[in-house]
Protein backbone atom coordinates (compact mmCIF):
# COMPACT_ATOMS: atom_id res chain seq x y z
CA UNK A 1 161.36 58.48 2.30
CA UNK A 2 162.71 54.88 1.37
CA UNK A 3 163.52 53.37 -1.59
CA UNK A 4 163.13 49.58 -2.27
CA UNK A 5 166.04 48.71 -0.96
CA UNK A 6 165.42 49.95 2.64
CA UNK A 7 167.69 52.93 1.60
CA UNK A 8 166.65 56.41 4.06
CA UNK A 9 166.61 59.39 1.41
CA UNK A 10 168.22 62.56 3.30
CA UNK A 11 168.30 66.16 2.26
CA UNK A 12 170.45 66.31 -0.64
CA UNK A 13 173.88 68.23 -0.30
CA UNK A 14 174.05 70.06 -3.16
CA UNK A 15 172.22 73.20 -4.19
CA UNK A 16 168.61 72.56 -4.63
CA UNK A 17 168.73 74.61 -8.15
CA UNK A 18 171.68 72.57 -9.37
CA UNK A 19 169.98 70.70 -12.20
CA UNK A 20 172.39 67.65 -11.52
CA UNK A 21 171.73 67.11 -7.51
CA UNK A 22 171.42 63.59 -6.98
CA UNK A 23 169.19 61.91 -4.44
CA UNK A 24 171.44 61.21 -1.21
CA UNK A 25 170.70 58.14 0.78
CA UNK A 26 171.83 57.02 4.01
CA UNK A 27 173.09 53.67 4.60
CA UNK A 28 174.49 51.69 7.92
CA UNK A 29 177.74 50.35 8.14
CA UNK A 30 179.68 48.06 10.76
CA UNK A 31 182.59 50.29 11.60
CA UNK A 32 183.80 48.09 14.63
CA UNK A 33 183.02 46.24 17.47
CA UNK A 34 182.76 48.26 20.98
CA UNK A 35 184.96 46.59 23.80
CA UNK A 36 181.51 44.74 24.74
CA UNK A 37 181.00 42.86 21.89
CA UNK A 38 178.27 44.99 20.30
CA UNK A 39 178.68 45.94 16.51
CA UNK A 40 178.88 49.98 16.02
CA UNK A 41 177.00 51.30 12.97
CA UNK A 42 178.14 54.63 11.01
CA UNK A 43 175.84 55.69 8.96
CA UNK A 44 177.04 56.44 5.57
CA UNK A 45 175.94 59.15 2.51
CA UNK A 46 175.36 57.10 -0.87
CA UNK A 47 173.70 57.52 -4.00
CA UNK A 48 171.66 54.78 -6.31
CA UNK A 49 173.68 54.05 -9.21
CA UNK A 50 171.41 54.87 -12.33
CA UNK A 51 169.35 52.31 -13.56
CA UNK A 52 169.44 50.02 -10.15
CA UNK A 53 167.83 48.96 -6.81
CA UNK A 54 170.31 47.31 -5.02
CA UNK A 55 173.89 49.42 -5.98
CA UNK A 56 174.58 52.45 -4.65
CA UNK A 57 178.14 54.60 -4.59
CA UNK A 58 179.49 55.98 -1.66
CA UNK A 59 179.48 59.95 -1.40
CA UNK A 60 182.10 61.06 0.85
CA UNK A 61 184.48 58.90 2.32
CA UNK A 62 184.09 57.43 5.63
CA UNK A 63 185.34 58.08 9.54
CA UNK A 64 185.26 54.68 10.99
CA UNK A 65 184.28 52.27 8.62
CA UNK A 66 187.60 50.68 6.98
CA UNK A 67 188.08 49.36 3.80
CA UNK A 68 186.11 52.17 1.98
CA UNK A 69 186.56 55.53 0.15
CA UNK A 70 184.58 57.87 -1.43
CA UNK A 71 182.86 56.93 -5.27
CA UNK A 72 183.09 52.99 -4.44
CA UNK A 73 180.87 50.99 -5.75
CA UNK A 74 178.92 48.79 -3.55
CA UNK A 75 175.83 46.00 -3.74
CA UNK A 76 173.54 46.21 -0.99
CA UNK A 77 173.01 42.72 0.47
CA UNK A 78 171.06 43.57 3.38
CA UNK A 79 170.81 47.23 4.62
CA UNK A 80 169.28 45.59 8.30
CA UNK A 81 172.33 43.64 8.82
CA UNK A 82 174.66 46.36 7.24
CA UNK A 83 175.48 43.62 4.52
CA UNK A 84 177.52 45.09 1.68
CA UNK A 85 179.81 43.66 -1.39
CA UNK A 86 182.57 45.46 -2.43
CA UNK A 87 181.77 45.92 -6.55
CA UNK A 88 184.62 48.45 -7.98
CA UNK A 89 186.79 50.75 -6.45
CA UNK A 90 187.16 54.37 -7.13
CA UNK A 91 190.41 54.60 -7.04
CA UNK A 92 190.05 57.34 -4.11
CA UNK A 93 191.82 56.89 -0.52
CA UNK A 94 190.61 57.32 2.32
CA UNK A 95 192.82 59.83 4.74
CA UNK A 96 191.86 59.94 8.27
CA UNK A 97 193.30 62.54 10.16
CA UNK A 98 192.48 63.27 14.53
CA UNK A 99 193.91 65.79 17.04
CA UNK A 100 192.41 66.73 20.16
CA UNK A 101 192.38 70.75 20.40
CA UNK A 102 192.23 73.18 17.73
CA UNK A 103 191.59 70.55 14.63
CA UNK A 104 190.35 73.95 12.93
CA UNK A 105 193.27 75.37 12.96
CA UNK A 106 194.86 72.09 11.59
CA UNK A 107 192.16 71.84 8.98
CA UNK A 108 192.35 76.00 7.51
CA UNK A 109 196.31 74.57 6.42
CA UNK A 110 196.20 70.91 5.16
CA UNK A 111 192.80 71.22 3.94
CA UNK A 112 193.89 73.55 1.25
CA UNK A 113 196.96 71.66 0.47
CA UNK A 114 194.72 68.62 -0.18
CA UNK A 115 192.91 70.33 -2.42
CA UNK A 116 195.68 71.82 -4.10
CA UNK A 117 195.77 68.19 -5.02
CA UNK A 118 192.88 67.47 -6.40
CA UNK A 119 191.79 65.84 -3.00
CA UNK A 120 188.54 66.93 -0.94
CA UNK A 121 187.36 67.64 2.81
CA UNK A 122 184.59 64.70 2.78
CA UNK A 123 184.00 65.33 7.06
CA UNK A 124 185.26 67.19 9.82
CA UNK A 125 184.01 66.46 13.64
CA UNK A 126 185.39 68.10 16.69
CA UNK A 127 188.53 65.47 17.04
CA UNK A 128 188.99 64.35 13.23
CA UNK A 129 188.79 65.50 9.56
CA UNK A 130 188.12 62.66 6.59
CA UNK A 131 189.62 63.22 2.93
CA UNK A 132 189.59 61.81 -0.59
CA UNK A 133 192.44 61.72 -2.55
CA UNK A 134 193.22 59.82 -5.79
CA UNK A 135 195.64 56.87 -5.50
CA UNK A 136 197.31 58.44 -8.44
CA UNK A 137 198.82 61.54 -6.75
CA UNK A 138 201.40 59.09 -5.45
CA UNK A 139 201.55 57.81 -1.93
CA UNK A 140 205.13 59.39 -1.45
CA UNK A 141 203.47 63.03 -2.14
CA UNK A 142 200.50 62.57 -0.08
CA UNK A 143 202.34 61.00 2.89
CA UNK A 144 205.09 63.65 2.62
CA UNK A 145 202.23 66.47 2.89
CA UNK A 146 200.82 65.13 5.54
CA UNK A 147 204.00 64.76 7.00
CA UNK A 148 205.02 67.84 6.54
CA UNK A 149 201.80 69.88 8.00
CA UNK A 150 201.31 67.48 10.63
CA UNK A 151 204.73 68.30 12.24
CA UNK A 152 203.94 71.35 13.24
CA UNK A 153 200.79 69.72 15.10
CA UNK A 154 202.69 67.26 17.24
CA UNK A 155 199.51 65.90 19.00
CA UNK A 156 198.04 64.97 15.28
CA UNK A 157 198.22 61.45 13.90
CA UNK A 158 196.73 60.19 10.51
CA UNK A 159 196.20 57.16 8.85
CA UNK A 160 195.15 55.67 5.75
CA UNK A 161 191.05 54.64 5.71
CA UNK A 162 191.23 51.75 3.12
CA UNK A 163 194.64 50.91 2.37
CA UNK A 164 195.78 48.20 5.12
CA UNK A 165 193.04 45.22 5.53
CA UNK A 166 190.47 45.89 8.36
CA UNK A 167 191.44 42.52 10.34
CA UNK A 168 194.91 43.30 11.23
CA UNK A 169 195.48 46.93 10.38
CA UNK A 170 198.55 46.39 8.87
CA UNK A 171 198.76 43.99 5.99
CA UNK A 172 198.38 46.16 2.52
CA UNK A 173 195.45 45.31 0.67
CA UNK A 174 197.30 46.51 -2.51
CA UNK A 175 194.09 47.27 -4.77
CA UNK A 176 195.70 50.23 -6.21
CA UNK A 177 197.65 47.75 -8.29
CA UNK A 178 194.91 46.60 -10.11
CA UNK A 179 193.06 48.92 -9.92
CA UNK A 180 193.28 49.69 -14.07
CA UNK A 181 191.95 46.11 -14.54
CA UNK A 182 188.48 46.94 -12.68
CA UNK A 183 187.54 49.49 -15.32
């Protein structure tokens, strides 16, 4: 099923009986460019935002595609072209986190301190586990847990999904700071 915007509908995550189950779309977005040239699409989980066509909010947070975390806002320009406009930030970051063997066993420990936290387990592949986490916990307390549960996974590195810009990967993009002004 599509909607008017080009939007594919997919099976909806939440319980079918739950009275508030919203309907889940999928959406393309440029995550990178491969090392010939060609862009590389992730398709992402989003949601209309009620009482629109062309604005949807993003469900989970994303593996590859920077710049975004989960509950931002967005205005679909073009879904062919995997257009997009940025319209309000959730306030959520993004917290990529990879390891090569045994990421389960990673995930059963810092999983639950996340969510001790107030932050959630939005993906988890074979090689790499995506979280939310409000900007408000403090980035001291979330960098010191991941820190701290990471060192006993030496071969584990994690970084930040929307805080540095996309271009040079290091440069922070320092929304948090204004981030009361967008509401």
């Amino acid at each position: 099923m599509h909607s008017s915007t080009g939007l594919t509908k997919v099976k909806a995550l939440s319980s079918p009986t739950d009275p508030v189950a919203a309907d889940i779309f999928e959406l393309p977005f440029l995550a990178g460019i491969n090392p010939d040239g060609d862009p590389v699409f992730e398709s992402l989980e989003v949601e209309l935002v009620e009482d629109t066509e062309d604005e949807v909010r993003l469900v989970r947070s994303p593996l590859l595609t920077r710049n975004l975390a989960a509950g931002d806002k967005l205005k679909v320009i073009d879904v062919s072209s995997a257009e997009y406009k940025l319209l309000r930030r959730s306030g959520n970051l993004s917290i990529r986190v990879f390891r090569q063997h045994q990421l389960d066993v990673l995930a059963e420990n810092l999983t639950g301190e996340i969510e001790k936290l107030g932050g959630s387990l939005d993906k988890q592949t074979d090689r790499a586990l995506v979280y939310s986490m409000h900007f408000s916990i403090g980035f001291q307390v979330i960098e010191e847990l991941l820190s701290n549960v990471c060192k006993d996974y030496p071969d584990t590195v994690w970084y930040y999904g929307n805080v540095y810009d996309p271009e040079d990967g290091t440069t922070a993009l320092e929304w948090w700071l204004e981030f009361e002004d967008q509401e």
